[in-house]
Protein backbone atom coordinates (compact mmCIF):
# COMPACT_ATOMS: atom_id res chain seq x y z
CA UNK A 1 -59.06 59.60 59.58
CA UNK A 2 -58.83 60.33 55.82
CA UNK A 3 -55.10 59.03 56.40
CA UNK A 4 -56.52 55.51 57.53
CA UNK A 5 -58.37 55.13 54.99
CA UNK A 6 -56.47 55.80 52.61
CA UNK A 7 -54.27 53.38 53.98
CA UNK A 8 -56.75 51.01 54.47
CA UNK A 9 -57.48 51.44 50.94
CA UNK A 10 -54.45 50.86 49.30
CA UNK A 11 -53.95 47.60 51.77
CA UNK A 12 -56.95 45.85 49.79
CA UNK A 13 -55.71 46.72 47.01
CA UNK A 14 -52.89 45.58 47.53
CA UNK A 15 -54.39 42.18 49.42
CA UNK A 16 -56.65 41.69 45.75
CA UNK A 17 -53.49 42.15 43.40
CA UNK A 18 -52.04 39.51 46.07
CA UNK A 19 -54.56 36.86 45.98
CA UNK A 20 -54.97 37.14 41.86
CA UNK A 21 -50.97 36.66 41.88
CA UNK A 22 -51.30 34.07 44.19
CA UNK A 23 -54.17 32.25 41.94
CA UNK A 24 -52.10 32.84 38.82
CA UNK A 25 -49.09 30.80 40.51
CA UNK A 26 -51.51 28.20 42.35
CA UNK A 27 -52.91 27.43 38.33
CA UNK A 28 -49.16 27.07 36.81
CA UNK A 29 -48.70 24.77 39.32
CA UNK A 30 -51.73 22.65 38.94
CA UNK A 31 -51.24 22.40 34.92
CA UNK A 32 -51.92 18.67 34.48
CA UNK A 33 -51.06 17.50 30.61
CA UNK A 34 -55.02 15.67 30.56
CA UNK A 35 -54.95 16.13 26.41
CA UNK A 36 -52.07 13.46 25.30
CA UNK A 37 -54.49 11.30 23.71
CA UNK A 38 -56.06 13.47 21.79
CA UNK A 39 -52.68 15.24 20.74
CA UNK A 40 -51.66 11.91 20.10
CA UNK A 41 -54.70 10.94 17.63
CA UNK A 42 -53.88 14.17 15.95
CA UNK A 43 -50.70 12.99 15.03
CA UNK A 44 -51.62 9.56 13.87
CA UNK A 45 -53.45 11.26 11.86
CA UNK A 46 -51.16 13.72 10.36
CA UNK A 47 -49.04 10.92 9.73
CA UNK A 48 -51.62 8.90 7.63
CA UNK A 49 -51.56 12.38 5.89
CA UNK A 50 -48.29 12.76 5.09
CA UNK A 51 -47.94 9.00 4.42
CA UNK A 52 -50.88 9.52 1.77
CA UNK A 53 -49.70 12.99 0.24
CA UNK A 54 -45.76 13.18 0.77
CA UNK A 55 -44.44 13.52 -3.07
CA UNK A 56 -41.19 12.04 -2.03
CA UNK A 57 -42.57 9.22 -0.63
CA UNK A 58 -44.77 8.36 -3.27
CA UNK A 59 -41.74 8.53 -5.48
CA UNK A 60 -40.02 5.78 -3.62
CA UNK A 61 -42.92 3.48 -3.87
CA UNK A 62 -43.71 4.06 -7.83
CA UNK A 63 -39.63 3.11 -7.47
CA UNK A 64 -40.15 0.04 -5.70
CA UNK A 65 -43.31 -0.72 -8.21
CA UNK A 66 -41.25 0.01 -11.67
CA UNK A 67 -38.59 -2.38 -10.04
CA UNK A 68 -41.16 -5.33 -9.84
CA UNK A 69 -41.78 -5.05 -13.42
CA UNK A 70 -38.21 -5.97 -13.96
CA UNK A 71 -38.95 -9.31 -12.60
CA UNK A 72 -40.91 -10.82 -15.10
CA UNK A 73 -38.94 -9.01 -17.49
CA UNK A 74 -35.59 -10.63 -16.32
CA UNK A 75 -37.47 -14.12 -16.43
CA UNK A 76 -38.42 -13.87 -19.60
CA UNK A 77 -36.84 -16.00 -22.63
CA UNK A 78 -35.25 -14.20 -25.51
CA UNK A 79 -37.41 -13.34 -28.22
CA UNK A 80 -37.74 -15.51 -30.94
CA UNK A 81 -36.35 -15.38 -34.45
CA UNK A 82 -38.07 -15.18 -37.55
CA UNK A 83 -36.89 -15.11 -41.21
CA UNK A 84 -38.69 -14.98 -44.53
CA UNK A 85 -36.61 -15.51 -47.75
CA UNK A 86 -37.93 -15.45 -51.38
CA UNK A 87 -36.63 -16.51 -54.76
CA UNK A 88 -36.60 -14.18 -57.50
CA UNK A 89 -35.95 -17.20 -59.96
CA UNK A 90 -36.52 -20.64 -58.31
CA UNK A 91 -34.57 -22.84 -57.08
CA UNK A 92 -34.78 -26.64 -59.03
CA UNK A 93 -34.75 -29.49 -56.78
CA UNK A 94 -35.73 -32.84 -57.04
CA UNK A 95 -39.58 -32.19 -55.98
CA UNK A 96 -39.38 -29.20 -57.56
CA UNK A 97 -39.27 -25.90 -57.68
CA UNK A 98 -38.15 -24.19 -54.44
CA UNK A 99 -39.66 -20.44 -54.43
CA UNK A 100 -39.65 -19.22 -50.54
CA UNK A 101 -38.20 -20.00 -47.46
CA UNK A 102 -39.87 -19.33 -43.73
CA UNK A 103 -37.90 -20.07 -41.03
CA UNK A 104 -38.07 -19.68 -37.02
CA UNK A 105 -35.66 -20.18 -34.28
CA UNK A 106 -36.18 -20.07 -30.33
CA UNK A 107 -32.99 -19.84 -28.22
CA UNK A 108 -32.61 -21.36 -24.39
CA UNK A 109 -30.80 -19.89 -22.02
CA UNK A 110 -28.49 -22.48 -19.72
CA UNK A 111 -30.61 -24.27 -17.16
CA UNK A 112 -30.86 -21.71 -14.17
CA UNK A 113 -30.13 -18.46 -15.79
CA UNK A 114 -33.63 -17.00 -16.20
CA UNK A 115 -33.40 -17.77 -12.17
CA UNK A 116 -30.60 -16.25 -11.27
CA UNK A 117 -31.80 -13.20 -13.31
CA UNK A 118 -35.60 -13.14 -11.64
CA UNK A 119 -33.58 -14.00 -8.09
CA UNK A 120 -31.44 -10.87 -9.15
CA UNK A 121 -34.68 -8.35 -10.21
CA UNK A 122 -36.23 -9.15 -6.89
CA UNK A 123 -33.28 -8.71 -4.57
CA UNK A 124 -33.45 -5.04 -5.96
CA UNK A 125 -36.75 -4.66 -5.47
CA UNK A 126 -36.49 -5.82 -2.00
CA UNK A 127 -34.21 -3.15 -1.57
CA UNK A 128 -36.24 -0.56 -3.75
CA UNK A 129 -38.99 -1.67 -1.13
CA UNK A 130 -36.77 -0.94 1.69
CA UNK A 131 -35.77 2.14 0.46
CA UNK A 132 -39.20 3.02 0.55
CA UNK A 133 -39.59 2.16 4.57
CA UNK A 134 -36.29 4.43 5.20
CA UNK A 135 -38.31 7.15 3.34
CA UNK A 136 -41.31 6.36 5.58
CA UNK A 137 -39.51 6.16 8.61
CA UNK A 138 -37.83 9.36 7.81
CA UNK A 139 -40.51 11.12 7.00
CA UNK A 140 -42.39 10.03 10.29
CA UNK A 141 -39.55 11.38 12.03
CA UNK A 142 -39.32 14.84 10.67
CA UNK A 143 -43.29 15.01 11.46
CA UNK A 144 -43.03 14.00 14.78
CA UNK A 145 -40.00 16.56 15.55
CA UNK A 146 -41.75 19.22 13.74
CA UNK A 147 -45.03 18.85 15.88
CA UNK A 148 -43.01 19.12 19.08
CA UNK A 149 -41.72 22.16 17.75
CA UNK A 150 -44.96 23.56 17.14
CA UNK A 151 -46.07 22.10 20.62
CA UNK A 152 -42.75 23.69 21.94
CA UNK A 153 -43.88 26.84 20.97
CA UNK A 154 -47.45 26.79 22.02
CA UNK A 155 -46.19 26.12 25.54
CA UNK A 156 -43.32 28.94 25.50
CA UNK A 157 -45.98 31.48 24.18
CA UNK A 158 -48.63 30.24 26.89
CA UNK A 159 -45.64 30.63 29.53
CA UNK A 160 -44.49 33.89 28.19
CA UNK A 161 -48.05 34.92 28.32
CA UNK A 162 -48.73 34.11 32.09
CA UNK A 163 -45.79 36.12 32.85
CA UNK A 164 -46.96 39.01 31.34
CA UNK A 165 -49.74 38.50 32.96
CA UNK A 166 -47.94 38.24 36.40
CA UNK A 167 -45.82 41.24 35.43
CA UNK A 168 -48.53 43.61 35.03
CA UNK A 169 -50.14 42.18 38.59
CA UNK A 170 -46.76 43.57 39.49
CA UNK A 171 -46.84 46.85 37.69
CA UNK A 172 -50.21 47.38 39.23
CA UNK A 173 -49.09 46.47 42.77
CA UNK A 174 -45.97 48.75 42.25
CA UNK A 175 -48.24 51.26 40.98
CA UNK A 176 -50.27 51.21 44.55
CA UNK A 177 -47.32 51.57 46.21
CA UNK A 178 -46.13 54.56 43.74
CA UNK A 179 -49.28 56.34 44.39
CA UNK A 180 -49.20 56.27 47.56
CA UNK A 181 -45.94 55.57 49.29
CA UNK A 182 -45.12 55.22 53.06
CA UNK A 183 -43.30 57.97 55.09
CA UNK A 184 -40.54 56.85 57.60
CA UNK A 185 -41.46 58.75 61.05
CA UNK A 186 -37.27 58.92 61.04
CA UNK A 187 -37.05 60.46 58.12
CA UNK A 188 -38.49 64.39 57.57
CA UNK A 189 -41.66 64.24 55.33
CA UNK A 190 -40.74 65.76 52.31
CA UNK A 191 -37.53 63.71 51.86
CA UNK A 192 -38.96 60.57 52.37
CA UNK A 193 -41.59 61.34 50.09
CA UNK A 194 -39.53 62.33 47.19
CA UNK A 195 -37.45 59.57 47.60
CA UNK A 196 -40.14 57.42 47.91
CA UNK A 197 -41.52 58.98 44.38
CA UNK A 198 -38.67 58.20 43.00
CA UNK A 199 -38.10 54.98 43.87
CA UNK A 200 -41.77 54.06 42.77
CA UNK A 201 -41.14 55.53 39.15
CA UNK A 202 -38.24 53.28 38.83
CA UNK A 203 -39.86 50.10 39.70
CA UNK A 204 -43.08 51.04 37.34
CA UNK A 205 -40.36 51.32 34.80
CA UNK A 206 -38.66 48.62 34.95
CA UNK A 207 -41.71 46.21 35.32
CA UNK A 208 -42.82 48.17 31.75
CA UNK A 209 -39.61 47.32 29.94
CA UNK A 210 -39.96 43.57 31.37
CA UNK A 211 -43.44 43.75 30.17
CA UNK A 212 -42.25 45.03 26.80
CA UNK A 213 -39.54 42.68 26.26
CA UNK A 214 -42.10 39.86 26.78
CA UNK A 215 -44.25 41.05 24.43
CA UNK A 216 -41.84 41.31 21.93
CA UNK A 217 -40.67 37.10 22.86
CA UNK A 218 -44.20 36.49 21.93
CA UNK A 219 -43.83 38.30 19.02
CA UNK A 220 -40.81 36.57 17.62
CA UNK A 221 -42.07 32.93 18.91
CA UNK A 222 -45.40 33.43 16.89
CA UNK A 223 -42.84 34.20 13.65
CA UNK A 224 -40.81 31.15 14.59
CA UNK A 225 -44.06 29.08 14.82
CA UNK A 226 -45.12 30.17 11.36
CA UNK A 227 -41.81 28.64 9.82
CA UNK A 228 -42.38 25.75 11.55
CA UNK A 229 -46.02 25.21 10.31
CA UNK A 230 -45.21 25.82 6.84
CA UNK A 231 -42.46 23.21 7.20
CA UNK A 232 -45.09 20.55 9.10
CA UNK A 233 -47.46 21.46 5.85
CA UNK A 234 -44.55 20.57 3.28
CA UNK A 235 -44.16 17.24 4.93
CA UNK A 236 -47.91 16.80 4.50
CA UNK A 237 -48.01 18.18 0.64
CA UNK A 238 -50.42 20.84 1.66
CA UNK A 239 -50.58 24.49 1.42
CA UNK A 240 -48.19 26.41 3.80
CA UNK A 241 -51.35 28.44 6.05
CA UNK A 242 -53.17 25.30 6.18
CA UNK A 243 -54.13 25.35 10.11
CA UNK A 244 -52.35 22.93 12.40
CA UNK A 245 -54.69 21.85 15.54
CA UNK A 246 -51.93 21.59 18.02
CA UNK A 247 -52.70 20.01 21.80
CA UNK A 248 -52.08 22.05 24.56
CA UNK A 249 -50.50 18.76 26.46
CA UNK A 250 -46.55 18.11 26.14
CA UNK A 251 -45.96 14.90 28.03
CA UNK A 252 -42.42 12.47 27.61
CA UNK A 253 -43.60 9.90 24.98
CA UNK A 254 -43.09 6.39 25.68
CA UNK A 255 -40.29 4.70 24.34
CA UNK A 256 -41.11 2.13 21.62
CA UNK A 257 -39.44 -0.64 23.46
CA UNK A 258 -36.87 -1.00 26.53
CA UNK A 259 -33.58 0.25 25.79
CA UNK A 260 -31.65 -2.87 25.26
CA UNK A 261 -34.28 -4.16 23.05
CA UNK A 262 -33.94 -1.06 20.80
CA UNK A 263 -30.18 -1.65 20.44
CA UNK A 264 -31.14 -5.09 19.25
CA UNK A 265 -33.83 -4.13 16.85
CA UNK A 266 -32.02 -1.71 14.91
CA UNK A 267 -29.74 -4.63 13.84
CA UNK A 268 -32.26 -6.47 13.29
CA UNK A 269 -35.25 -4.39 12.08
CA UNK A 270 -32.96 -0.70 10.08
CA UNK A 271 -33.79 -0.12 6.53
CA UNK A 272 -30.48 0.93 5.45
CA UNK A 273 -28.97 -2.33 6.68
CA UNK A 274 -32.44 -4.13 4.72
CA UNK A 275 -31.21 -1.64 1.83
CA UNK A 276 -27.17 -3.10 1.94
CA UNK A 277 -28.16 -6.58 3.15
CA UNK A 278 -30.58 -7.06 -0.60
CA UNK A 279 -27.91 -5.63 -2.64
CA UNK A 280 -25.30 -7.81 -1.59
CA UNK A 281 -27.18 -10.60 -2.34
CA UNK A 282 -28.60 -8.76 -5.49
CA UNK A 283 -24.63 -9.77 -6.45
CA UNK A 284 -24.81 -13.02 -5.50
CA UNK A 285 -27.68 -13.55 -7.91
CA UNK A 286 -25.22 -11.66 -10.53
CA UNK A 287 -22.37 -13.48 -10.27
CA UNK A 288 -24.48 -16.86 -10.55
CA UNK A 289 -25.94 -15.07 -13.97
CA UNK A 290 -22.64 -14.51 -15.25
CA UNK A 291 -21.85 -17.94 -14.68
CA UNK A 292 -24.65 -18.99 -16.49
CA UNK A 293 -24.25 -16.81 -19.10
CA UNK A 294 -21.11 -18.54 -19.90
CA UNK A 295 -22.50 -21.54 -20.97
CA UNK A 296 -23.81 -22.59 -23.97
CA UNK A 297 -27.55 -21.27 -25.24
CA UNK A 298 -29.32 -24.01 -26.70
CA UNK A 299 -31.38 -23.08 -30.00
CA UNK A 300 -34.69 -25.12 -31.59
CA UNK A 301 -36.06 -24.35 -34.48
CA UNK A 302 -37.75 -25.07 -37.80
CA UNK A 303 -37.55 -24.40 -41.78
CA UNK A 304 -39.96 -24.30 -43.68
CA UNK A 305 -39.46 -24.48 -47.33
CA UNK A 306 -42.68 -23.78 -50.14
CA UNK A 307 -42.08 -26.12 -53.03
CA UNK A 308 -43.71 -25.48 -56.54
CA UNK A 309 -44.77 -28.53 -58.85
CA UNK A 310 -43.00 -28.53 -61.79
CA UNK A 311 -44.13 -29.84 -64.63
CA UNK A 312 -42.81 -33.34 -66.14
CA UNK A 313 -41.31 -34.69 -62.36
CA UNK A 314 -42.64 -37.72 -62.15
CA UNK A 315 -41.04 -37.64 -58.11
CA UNK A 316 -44.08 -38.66 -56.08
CA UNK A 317 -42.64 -35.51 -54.12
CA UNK A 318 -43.16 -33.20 -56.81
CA UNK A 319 -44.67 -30.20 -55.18
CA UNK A 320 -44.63 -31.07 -51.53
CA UNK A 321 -43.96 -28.59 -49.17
CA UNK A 322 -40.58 -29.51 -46.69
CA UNK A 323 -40.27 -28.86 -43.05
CA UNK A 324 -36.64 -29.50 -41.60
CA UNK A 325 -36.21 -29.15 -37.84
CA UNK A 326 -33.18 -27.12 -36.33
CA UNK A 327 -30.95 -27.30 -33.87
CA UNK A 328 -28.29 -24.64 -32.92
CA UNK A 329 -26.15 -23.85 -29.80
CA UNK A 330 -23.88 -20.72 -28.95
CA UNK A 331 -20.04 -20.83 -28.47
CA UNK A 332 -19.22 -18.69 -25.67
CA UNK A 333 -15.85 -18.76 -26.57
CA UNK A 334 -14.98 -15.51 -25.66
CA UNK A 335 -14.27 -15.93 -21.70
CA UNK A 336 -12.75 -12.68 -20.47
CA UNK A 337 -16.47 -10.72 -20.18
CA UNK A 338 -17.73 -13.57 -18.46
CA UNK A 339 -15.04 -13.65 -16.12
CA UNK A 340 -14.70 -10.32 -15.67
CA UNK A 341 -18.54 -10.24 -15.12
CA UNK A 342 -18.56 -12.76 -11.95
CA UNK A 343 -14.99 -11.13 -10.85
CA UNK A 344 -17.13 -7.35 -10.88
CA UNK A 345 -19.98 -9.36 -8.93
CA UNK A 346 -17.96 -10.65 -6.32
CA UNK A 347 -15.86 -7.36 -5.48
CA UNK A 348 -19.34 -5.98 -5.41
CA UNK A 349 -20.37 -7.79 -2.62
CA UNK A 350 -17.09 -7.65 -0.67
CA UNK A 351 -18.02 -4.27 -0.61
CA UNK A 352 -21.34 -4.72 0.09
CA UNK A 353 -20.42 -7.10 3.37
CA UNK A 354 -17.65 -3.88 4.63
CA UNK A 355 -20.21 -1.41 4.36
CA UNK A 356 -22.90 -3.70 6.19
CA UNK A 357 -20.46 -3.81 8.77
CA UNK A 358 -19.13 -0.11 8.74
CA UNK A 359 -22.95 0.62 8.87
CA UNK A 360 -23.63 -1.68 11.72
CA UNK A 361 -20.61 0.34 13.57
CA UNK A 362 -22.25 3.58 12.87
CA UNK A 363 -25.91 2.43 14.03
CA UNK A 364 -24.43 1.00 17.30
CA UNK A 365 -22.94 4.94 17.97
CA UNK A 366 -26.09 6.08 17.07
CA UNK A 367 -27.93 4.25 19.20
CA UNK A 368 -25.22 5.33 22.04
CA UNK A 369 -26.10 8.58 20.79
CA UNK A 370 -29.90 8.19 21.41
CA UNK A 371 -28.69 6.98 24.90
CA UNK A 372 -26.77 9.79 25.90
CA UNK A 373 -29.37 11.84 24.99
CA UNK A 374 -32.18 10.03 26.24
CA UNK A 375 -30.66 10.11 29.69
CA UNK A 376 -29.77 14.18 29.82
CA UNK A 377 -33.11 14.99 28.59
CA UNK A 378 -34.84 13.24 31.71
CA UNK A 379 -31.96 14.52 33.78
CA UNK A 380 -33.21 17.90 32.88
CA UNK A 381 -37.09 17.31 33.02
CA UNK A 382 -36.61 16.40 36.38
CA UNK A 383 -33.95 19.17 37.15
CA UNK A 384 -36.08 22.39 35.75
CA UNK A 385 -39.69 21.06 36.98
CA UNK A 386 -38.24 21.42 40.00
CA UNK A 387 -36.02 24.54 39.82
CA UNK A 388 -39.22 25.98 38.15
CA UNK A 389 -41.62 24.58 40.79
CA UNK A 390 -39.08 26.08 43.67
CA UNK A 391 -38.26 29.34 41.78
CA UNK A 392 -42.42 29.59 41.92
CA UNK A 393 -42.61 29.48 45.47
CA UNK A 394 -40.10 31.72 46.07
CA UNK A 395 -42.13 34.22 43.75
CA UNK A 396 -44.86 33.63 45.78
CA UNK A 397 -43.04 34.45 49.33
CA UNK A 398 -40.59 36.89 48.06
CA UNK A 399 -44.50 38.53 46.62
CA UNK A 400 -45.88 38.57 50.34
CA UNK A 401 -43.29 39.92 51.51
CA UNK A 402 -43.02 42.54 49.15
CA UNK A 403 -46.61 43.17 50.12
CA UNK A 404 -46.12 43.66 53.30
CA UNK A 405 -43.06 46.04 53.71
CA UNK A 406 -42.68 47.08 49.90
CA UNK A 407 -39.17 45.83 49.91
CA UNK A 408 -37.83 43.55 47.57
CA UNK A 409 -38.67 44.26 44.62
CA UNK A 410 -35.57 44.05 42.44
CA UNK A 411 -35.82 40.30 43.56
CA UNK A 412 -39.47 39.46 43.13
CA UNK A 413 -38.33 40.60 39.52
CA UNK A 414 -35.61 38.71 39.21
CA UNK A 415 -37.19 35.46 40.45
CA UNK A 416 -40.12 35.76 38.09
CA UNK A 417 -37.82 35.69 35.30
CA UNK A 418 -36.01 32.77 36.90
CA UNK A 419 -39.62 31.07 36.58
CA UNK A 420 -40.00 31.80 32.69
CA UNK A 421 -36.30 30.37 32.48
CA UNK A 422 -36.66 27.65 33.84
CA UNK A 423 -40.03 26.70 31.87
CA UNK A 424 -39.06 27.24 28.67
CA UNK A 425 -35.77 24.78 29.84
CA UNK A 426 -38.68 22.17 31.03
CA UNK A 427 -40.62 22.20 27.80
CA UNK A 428 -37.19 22.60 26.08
CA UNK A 429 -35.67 18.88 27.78
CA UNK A 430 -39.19 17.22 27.06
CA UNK A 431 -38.89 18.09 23.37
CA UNK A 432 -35.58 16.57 23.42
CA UNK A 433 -36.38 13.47 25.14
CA UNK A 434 -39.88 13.36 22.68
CA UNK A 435 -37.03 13.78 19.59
CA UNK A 436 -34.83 11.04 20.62
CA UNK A 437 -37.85 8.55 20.85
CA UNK A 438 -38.41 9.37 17.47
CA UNK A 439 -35.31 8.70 16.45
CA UNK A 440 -35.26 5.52 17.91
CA UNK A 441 -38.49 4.29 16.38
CA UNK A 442 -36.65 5.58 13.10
CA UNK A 443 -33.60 3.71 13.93
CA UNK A 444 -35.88 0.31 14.31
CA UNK A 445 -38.61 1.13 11.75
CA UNK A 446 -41.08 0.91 14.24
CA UNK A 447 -44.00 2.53 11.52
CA UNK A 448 -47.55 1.97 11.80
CA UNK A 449 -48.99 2.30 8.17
């Protein structure tokens, strides 16, 4: 009798450890992502953060501001000449005596070349100004991929957690079986029982070192997920153990627009190709300038001349002040700079069209790129949520079984870890795909702010 119940005792024991395994597999199955909103208003916002604070961002735009200044400043006429002369002994004329001289002189640039040079200052701002979205868009990027790292890591140290968790339902059902291990009727007693014993020892064991392993993955995945917050903080301009509230969801992120359309829109929409595309014509507008430049400058102007009275003129002019308008024009004579100006311009933007085109080339691999990768990372969602979803079921029967005869074990072990490895390749494949959708709405500028 104290046999039986014994043995019935260990059997609910063993039946609880069972049913708590059984609920621990029945929850990772039923882990439904319910928090993508809110994850995703957490990033909008982090983004309107790092759009606010980012030092290198702010840099491009005070560069796209100080290039608006130039504007007015290229539209601008020269700056007009003044000269003051004086007489140490005056000079005799007619109506009298000539003492000082004031005069002032205004030159015009050729019709069109204060135009050309305003058209010139605001194709490079345009491309300052686009040079500030590809900083935006870049810096988007690296704060979306560094918050699916950090989500990445949440989720591996969540899984690795569970399986400790599972393990040491394991240790603890190994444990029962250790204590109190089953004699074979063909086997003499004392034999079976030391085998038995020893066989128990070695499962404990092993099930410790799994345990201990996974404790240290948790260890080194909490390290790795400091790095990556102090890099997220950088991005944001804020101290590196600033707290990151991190979702607990990790869902595939829709793609900004249908694949075809995004192949389109980078032509249409990248701000390198904006950046190229303004400086070319930035050399258009030069090579019109030069042109312009070569042509004569018209001058206006006027002299003024202070006359003293001198006594015993009888000239009813004697002592009247003279004015003399002035006109002057420039020679540009000297034709080599200019041509060598426009020549510069329009090699310039020969060089400007090859690389729009070279660029172009590259963007179209890139987006081939984004394909490729696109398509292996949903590949592999689908592959591993299944493999893990299978290799959890087979847990779960391989489990009963073990229950039930205590054989098995070895692969109950080895399946479990099949589970972790195949969950960290599931959240692995959706960071991917999450990455390459932000590369894409990098590729077409698709930013919000």
């Amino acid at each position: 009798m104290f046999l039986e119940g014994r043995r019935i005792e260990k059997e609910k024991k063993m039946t609880n450890i069972k049913q708590y395994i059984s609920f621990c597999f029945l929850l990772g199955l039923l882990v439904i992502p319910s928090m993508s909103l809110i994850a995703q208003d957490s990033l909008e916002k982090y983004l309107e953060t790092a759009a606010a604070n980012n030092p290198e961002l702010k840099a491009a735009y005070n560069r796209y501001l100080a290039a608006l200044e130039k504007i007015p400043q290229a539209g601008s006429l020269p700056d007009p000449q003044a000269s003051f002369g004086y007489f140490i002994k005056p000079m005799q004329l007619p109506a009298g005596n000539r003492i000082a001289n004031f005069q002032i002189m205004q030159m015009f640039p050729w019709f069109g070349t204060l135009k050309a040079g305003k058209d010139e200052a605001s194709a490079i701002a345009k491309a300052k100004y686009e040079a500030f979205n590809a900083a935006k868009s870049e810096l988007f990027y690296k704060v979306k991929s560094s918050w699916y790292q950090l989500m990445k890591f949440d989720r591996e140290i969540k899984l690795v957690s569970e399986n400790i968790e599972m393990l040491e339902s394991i240790e603890q059902l190994v444990l029962v079986k250790f204590q109190s291990p089953v004699s074979d009727k063909s086997t003499p007693p004392m034999s079976s029982d030391m085998k038995g014993t020893q066989t128990g020892l070695q499962d404990v064991l092993h099930v410790r070192m799994e345990i201990l392993e996974q404790e240290n993955r948790i260890a080194l995945l909490s390290d790795q997920r400091e790095t990556e917050e102090a890099t997220f903080n950088a991005l944001l301009n804020r101290s590196p153990e600033t707290d990151i509230q991190i979702s607990d969801s990790l869902v595939k992120k829709p793609l900004p627009a249908d694949r075809m359309a995004i192949g389109d829109s980078i032509l249409h929409n990248n701000t390198m190709l904006a950046i190229l595309e303004n400086e070319t014509d930035k050399y258009m507008f030069t090579e019109e300038k030069a042109k312009k430049m070569g042509l004569p400058m018209v001058g206006i102007g006027l002299d003024y001349m202070l006359i003293q009275e001198r006594s015993g003129n009888t000239s009813v002019m004697n002592g009247n002040d003279m004015f003399m308008p002035m006109v002057s024009i420039s020679l540009p004579i000297y034709r080599k700079k200019y041509n060598a100006m426009q020549k510069e311009a329009r090699l310039m933007q020969d060089a400007g069209k090859h690389q729009i085109i070279d660029l172009k080339n590259n963007l179209m691999v890139q987006y081939r790129q984004f394909v490729q990768n696109l398509d292996d990372a949903e590949r592999r969602i689908a592959l591993y949520e299944e493999q893990e979803d299978l290799a959890r079921r087979t847990t779960e029967l391989l489990l009963s079984g073990f229950t039930t005869t205590g054989n098995g074990y070895e692969e109950v072990l080895r399946m479990q870890l099949k589970v972790l490895d195949y969950g960290f390749k599931h959240i692995e494949a959706i960071v991917d795909y999450n990455t390459s959708v932000a590369m894409a709405e990098m590729l077409i500028n698709s930013v919000k702010f």
